[in-house]
C-alpha atoms as a PDB file:
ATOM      1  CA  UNK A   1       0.000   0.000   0.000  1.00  0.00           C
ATOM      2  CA  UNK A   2       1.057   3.197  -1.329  1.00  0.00           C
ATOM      3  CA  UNK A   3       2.280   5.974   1.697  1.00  0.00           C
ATOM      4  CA  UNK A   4      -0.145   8.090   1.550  1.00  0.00           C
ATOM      5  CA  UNK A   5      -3.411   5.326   0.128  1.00  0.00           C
ATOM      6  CA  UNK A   6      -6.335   5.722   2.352  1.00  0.00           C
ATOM      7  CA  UNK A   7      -8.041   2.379   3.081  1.00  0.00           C
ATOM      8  CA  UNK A   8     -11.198   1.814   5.260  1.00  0.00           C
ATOM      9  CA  UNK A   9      -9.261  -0.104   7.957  1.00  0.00           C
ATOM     10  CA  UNK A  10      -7.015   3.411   8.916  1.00  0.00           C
ATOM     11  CA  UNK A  11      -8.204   5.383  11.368  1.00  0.00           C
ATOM     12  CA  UNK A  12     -10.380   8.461  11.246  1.00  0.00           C
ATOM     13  CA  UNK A  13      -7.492  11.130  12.036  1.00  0.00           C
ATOM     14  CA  UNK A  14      -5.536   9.528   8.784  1.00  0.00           C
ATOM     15  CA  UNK A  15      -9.024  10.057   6.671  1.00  0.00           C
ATOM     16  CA  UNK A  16      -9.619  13.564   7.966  1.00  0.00           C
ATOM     17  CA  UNK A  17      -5.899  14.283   7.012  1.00  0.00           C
ATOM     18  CA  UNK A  18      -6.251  12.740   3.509  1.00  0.00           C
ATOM     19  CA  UNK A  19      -9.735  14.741   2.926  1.00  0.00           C
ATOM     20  CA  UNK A  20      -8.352  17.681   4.334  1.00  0.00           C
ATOM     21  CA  UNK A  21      -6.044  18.615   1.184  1.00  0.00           C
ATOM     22  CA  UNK A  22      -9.005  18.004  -1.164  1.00  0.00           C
ATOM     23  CA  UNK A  23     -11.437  20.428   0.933  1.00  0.00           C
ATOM     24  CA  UNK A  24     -11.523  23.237  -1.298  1.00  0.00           C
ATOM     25  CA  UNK A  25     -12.266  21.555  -5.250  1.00  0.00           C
ATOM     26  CA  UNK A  26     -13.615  18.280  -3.967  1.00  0.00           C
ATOM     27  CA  UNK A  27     -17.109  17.440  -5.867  1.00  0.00           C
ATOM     28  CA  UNK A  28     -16.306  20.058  -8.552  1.00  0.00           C
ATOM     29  CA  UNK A  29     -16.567  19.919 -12.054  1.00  0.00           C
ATOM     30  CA  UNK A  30     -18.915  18.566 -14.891  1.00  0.00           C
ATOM     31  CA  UNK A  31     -18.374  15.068 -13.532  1.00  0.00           C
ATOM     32  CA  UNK A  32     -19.578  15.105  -9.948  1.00  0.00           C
ATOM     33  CA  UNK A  33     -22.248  18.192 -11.192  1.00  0.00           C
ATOM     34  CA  UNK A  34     -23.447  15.140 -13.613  1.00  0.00           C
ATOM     35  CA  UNK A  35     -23.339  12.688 -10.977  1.00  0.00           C
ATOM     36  CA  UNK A  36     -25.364  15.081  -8.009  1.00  0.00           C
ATOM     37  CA  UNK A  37     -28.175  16.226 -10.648  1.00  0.00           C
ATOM     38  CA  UNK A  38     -28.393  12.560 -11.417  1.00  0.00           C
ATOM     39  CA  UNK A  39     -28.784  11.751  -7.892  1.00  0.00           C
ATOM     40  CA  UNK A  40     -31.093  14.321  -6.892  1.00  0.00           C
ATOM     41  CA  UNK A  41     -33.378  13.391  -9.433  1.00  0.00           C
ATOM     42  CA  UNK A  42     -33.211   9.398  -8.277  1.00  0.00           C
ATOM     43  CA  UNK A  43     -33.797  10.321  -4.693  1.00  0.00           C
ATOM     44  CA  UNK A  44     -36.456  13.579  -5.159  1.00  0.00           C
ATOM     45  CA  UNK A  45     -39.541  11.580  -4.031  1.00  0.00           C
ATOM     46  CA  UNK A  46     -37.820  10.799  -0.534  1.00  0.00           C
ATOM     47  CA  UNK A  47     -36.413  14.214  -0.655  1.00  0.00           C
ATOM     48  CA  UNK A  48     -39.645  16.119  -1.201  1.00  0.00           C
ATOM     49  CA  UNK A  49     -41.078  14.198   2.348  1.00  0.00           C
ATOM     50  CA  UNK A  50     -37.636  15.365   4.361  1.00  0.00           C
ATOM     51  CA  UNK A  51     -38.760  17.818   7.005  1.00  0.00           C
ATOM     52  CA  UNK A  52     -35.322  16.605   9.321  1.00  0.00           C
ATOM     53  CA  UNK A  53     -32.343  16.545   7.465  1.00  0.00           C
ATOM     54  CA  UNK A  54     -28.670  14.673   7.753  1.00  0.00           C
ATOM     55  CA  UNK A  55     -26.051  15.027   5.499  1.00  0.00           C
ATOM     56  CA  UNK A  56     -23.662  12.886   6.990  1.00  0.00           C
ATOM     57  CA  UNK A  57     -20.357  12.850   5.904  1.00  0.00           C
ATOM     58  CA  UNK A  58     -21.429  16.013   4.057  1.00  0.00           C
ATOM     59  CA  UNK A  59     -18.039  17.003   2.764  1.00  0.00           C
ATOM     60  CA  UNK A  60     -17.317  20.959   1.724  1.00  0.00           C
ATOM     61  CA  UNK A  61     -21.135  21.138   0.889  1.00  0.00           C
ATOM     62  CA  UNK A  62     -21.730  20.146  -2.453  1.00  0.00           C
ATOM     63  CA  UNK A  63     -25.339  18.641  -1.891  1.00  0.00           C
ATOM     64  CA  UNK A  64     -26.242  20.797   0.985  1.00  0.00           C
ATOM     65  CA  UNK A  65     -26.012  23.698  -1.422  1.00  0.00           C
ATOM     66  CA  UNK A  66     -28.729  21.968  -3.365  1.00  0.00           C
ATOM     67  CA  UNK A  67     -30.443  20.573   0.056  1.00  0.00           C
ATOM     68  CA  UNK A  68     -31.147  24.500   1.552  1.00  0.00           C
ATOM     69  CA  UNK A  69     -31.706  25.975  -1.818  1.00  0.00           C
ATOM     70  CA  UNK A  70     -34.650  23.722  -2.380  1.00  0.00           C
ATOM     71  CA  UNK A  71     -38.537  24.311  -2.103  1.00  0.00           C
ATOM     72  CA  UNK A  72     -39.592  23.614   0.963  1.00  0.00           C
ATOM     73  CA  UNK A  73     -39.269  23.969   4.831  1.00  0.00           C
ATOM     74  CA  UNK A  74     -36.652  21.175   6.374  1.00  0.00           C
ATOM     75  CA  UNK A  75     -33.804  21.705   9.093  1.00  0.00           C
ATOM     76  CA  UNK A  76     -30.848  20.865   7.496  1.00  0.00           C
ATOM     77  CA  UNK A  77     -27.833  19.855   9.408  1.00  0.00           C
ATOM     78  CA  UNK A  78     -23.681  18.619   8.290  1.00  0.00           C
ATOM     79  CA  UNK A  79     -21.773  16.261   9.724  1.00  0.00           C
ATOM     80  CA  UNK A  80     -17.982  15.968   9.150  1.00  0.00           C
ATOM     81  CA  UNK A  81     -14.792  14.501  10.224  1.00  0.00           C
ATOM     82  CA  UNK A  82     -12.429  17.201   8.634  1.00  0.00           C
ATOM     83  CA  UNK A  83     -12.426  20.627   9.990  1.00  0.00           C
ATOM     84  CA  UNK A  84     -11.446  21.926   6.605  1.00  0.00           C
ATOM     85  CA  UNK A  85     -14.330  20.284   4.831  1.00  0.00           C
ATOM     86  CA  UNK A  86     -16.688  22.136   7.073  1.00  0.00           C
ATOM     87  CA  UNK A  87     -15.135  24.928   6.801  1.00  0.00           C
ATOM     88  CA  UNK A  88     -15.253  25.264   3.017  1.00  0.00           C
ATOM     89  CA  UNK A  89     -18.674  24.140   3.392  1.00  0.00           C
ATOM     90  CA  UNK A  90     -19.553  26.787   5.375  1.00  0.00           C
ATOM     91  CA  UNK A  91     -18.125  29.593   2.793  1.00  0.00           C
ATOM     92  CA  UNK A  92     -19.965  27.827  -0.124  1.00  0.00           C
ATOM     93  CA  UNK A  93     -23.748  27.080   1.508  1.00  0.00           C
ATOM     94  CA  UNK A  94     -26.012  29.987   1.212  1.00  0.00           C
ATOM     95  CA  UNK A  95     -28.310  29.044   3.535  1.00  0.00           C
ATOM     96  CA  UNK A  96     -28.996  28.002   7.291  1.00  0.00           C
ATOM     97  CA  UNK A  97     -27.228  24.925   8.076  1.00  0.00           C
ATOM     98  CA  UNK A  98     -25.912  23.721  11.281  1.00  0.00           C
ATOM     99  CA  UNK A  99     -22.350  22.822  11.445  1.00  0.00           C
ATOM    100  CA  UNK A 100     -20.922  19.536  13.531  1.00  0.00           C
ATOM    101  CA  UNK A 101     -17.373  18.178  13.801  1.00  0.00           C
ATOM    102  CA  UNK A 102     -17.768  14.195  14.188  1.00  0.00           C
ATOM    103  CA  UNK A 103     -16.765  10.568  13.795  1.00  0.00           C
ATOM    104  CA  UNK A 104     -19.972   9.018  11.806  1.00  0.00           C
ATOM    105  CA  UNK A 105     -19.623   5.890  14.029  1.00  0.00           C
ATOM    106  CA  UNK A 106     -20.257   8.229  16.982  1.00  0.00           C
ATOM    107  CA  UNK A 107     -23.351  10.682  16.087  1.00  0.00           C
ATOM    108  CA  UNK A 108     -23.758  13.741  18.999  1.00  0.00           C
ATOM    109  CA  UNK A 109     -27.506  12.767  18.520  1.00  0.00           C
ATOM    110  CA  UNK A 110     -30.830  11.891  20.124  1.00  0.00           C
ATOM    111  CA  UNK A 111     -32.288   8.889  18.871  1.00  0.00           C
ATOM    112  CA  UNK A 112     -34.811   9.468  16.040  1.00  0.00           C
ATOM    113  CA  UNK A 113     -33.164  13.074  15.716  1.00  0.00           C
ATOM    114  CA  UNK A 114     -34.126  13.230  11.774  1.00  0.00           C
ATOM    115  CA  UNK A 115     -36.240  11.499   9.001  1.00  0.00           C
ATOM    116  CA  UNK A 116     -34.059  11.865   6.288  1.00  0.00           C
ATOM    117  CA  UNK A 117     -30.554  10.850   6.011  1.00  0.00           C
ATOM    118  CA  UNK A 118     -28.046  10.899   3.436  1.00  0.00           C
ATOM    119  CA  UNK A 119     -24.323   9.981   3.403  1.00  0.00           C
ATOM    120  CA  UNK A 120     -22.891  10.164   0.035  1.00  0.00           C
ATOM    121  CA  UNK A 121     -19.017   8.026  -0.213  1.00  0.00           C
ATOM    122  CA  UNK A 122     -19.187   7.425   3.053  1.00  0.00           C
ATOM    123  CA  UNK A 123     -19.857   3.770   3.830  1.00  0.00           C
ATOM    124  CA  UNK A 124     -16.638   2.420   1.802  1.00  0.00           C
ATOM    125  CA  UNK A 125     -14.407   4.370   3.425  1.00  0.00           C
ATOM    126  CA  UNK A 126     -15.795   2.584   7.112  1.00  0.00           C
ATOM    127  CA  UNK A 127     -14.528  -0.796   8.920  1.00  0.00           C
ATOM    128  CA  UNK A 128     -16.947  -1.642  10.937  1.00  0.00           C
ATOM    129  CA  UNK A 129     -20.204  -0.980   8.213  1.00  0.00           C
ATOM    130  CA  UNK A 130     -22.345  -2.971  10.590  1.00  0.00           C
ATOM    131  CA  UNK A 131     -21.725  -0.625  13.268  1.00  0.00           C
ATOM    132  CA  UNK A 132     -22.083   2.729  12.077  1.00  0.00           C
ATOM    133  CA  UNK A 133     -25.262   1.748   9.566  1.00  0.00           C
ATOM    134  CA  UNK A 134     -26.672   0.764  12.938  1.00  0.00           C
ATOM    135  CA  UNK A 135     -25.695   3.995  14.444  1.00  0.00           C
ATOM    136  CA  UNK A 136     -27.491   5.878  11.766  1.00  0.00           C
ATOM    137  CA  UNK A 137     -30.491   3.910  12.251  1.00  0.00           C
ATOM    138  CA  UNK A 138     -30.182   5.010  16.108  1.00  0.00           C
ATOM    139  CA  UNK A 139     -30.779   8.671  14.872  1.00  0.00           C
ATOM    140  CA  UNK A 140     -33.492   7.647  12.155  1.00  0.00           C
ATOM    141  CA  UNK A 141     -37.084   8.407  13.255  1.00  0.00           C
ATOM    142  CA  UNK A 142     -40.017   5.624  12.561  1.00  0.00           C
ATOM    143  CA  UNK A 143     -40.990   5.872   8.563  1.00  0.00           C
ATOM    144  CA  UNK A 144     -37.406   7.701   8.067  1.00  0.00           C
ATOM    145  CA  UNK A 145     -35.085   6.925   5.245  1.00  0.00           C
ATOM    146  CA  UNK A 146     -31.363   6.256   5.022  1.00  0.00           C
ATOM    147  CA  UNK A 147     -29.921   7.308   1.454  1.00  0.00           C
ATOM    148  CA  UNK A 148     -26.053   5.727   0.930  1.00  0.00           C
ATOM    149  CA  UNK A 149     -24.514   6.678  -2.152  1.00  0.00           C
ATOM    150  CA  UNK A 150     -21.085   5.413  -3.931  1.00  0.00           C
ATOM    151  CA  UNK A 151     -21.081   1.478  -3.175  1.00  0.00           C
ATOM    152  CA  UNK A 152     -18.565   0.857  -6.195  1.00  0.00           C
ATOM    153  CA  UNK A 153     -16.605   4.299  -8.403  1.00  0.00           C
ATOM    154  CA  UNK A 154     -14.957   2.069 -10.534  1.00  0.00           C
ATOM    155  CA  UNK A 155     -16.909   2.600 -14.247  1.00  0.00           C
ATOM    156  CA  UNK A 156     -14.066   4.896 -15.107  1.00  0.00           C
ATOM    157  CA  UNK A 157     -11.330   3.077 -14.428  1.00  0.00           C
ATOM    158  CA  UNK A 158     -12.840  -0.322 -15.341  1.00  0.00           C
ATOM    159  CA  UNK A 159     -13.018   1.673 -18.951  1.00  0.00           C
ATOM    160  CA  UNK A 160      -9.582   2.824 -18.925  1.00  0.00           C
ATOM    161  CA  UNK A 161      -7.840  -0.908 -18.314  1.00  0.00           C
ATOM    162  CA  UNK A 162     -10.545  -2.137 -21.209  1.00  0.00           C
ATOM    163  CA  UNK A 163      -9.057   0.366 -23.631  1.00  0.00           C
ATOM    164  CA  UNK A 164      -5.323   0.322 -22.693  1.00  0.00           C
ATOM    165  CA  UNK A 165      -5.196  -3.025 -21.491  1.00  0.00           C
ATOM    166  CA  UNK A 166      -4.284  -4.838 -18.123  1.00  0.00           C
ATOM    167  CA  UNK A 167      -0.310  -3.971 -18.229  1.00  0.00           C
ATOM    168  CA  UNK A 168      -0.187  -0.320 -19.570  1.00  0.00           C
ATOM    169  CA  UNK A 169      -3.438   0.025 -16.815  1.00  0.00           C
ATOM    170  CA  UNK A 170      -1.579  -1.264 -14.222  1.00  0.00           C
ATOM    171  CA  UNK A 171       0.933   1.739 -14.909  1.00  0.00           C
ATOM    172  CA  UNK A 172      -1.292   4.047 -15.211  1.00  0.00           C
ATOM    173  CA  UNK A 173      -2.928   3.180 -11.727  1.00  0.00           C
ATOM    174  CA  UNK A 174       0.108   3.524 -10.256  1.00  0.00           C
ATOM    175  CA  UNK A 175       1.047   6.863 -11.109  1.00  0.00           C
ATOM    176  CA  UNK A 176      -2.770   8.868 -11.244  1.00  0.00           C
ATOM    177  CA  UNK A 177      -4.569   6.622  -8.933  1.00  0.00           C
ATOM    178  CA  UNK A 178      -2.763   4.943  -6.639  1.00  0.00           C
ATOM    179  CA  UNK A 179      -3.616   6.817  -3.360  1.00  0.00           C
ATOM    180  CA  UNK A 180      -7.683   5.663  -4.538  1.00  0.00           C
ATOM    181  CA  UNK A 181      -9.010   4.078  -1.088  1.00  0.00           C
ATOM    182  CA  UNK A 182      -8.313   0.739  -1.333  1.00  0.00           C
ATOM    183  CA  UNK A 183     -11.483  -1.736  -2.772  1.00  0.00           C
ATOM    184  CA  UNK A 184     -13.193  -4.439  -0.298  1.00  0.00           C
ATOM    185  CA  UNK A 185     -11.895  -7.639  -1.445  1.00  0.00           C
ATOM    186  CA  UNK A 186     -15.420  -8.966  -1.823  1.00  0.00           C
ATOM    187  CA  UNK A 187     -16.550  -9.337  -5.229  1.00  0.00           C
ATOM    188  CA  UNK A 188     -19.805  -7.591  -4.801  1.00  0.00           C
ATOM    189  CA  UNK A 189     -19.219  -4.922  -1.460  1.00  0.00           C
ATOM    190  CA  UNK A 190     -22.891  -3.884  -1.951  1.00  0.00           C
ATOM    191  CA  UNK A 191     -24.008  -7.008  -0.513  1.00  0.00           C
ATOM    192  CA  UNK A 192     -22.130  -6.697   2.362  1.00  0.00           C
ATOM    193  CA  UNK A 193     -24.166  -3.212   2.660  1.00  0.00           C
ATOM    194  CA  UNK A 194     -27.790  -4.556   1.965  1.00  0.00           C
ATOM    195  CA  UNK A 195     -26.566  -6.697   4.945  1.00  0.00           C
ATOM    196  CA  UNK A 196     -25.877  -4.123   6.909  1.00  0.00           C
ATOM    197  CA  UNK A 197     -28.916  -2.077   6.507  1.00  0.00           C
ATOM    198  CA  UNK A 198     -31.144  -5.568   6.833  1.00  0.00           C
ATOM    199  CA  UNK A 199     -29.608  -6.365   9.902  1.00  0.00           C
ATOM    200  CA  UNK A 200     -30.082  -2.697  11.429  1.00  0.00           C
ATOM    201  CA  UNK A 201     -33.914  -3.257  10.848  1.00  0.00           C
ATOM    202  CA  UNK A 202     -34.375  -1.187   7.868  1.00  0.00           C
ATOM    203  CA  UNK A 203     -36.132  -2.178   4.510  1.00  0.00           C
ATOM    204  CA  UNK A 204     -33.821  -2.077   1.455  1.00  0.00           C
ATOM    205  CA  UNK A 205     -33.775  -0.875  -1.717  1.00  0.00           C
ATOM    206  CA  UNK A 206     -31.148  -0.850  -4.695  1.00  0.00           C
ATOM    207  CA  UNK A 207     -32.106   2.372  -7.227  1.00  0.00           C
ATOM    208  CA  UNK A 208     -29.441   3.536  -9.787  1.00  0.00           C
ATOM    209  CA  UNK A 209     -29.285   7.244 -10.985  1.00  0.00           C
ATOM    210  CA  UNK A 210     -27.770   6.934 -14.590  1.00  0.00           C
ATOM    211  CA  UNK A 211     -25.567   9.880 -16.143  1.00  0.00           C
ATOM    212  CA  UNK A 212     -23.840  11.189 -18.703  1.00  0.00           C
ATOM    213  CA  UNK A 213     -20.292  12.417 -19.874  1.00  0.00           C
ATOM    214  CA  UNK A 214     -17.760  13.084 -22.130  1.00  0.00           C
ATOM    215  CA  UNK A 215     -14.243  12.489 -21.902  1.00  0.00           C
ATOM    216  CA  UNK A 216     -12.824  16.482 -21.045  1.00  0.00           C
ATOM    217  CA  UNK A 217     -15.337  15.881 -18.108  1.00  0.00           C
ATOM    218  CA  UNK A 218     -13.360  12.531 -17.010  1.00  0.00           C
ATOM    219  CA  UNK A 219     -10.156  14.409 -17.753  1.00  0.00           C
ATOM    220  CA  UNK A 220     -11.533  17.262 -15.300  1.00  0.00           C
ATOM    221  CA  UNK A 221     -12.503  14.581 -12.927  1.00  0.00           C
ATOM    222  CA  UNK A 222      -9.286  13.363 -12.794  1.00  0.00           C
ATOM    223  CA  UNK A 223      -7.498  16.533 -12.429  1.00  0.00           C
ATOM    224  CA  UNK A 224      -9.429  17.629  -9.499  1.00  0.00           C
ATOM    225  CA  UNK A 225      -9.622  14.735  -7.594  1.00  0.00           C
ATOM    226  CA  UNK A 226      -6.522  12.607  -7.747  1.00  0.00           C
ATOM    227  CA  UNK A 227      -4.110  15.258  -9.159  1.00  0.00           C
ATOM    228  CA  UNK A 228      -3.553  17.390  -6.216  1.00  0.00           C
ATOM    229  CA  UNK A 229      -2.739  13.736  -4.213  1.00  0.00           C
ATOM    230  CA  UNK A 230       0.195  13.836  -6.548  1.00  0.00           C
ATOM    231  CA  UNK A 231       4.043  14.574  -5.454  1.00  0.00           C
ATOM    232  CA  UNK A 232       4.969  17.633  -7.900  1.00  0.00           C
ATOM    233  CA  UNK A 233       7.768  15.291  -9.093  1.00  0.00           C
ATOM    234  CA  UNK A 234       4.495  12.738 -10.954  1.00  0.00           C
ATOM    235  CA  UNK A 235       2.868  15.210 -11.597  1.00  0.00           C
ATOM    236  CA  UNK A 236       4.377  16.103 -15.283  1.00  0.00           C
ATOM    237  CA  UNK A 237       4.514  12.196 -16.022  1.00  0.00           C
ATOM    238  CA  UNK A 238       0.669  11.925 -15.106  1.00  0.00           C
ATOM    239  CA  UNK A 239       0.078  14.792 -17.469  1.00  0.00           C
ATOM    240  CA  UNK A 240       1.416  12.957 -20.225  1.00  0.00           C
ATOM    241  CA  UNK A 241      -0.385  10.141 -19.443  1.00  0.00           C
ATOM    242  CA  UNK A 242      -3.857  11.578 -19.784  1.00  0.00           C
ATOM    243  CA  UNK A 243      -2.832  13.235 -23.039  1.00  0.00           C
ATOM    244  CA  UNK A 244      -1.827   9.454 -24.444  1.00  0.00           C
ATOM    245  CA  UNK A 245      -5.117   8.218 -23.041  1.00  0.00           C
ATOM    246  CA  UNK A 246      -7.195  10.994 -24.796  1.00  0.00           C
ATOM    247  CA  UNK A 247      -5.139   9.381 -28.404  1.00  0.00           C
ATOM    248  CA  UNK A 248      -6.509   5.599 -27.420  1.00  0.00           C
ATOM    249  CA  UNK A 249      -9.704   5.804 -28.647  1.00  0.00           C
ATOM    250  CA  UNK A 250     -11.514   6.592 -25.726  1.00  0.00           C
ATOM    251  CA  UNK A 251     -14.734   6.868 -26.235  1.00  0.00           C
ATOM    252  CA  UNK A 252     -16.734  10.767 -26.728  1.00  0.00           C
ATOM    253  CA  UNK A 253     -19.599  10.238 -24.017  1.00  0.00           C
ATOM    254  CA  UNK A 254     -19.373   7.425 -21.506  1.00  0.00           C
ATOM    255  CA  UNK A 255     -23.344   6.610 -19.433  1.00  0.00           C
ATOM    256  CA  UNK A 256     -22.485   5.731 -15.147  1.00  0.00           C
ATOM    257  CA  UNK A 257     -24.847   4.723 -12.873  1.00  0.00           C
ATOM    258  CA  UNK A 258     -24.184   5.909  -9.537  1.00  0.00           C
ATOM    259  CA  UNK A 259     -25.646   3.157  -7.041  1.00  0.00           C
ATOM    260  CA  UNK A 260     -28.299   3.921  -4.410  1.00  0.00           C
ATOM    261  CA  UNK A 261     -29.219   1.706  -1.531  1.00  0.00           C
ATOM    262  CA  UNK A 262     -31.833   2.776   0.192  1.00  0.00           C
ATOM    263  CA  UNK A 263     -33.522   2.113   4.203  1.00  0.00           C
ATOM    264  CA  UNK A 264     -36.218   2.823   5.205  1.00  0.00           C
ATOM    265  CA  UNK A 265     -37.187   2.268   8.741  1.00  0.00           C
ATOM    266  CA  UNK A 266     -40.948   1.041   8.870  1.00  0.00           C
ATOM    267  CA  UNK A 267     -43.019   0.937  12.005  1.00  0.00           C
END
């Protein structure tokens, strides 16, 4: 494992650290804007009921924003691990919004505090998924709904080895990607998820919220997310390795399906 790789066994000081240098361009660009509209269309009818609202794990804001701004009256409140997240979250959301430092497996919460609650990239980055699904549930009230986003966000890459094939891939990963959090080594982590949510009482639901992109989006993507995890000294090498991939034939547009699983917590 690469120095600086994040994995979900490390502990939450090393995950705040990691986060903390991507607090002020994480979740921009055409890519994740793609990938939030999608989502907020998937998840509007559960969205529309929300009156008591959890972003948990809510990053530098990107879905708050869109949370407060729409119609409708709802407390809206962030959770966070990294002080700079919240902090960029705060200078970004033009709203109300309240504001809390904390360790997702430990909510500062009542039980049944809110009936909506959303944690987008969240749950792969956590050990003990068991554990802190159940501690979500804790703070879900009767007839709430728990929204996890981000099971697998591997379409991208999977379409890079297919085009370049598994050797040239496996340098590529090693240069842009290698600090990506490190993949459960079951073959389908979602399951181990739905499990999660099943055991904590909650009814489950799988929904997908297609979208679209081209490749200068993916090329964005990649720039904003992984690039400034880069040395300076790789930096000029991974350059010149998305200008090679853009001559490969990848293709114009490229369809992803961000996976939903979705609790709800009957009476």
């Amino acid at each position: 494992m690469a120095a600086d790789e994040i994995s979900r066994d490390r502990r939450p000081s090393q995950i705040a650290a990691y986060f903390s240098r991507l607090s002020d361009t994480y979740g921009d660009g055409v890519y994740y804007g793609n990938r939030r509209k999608a989502v907020l269309e998937a998840i509007a009818p559960e969205f529309a009921a929300a009156r008591e609202l959890l972003d948990v794990g809510c990053g530098n804001g990107a879905y708050l924003t869109k949370f407060i701004a729409a119609p409708g009256s709802r407390r809206v409140t962030g959770v966070d691990l990294t002080f700079e997240m919240l902090l960029s979250a705060r200078n970004r959301v033009g709203g109300p919004c309240r504001w809390i430092r904390a360790n997702v497996a430990q909510l500062p919460f009542k039980p049944e505090s809110f009936d909506f609650i959303f944690a987008s990239h969240v749950i792969q980055f956590i050990g003990d998924v068991e554990g802190v699904v159940a501690e979500f549930v804790r703070c879900l009230q009767t007839g709430g709904v728990l929204i996890a986003t981000g099971q697998r966000d591997d379409g991208v890459r999977q379409m890079l080895n297919a085009i370049v094939g598994e050797e040239r891939w496996r340098e590529y990963r090693e240069v842009i990607f290698r600090r990506a959090a490190r993949r459960e080594a079951d073959a389908r982590p979602k399951d181990r998820y739905q499990n999660a949510f099943i055991k904590a009482g909650l009814r489950v639901e799988e929904r997908a919220a297609p979208f679209t992109v081209t490749w200068a989006d993916i090329d964005e993507w990649i720039r904003i997310r992984w690039m400034p995890l880069l040395p300076e000294a790789e930096r000029d090498r991974a350059n010149a390795m998305l200008a090679d991939l853009a001559k490969q034939g990848v293709p114009q547009t490229l369809t992803q399906h961000e996976p939903l699983i979705i609790g709800r917590r009957d009476s």
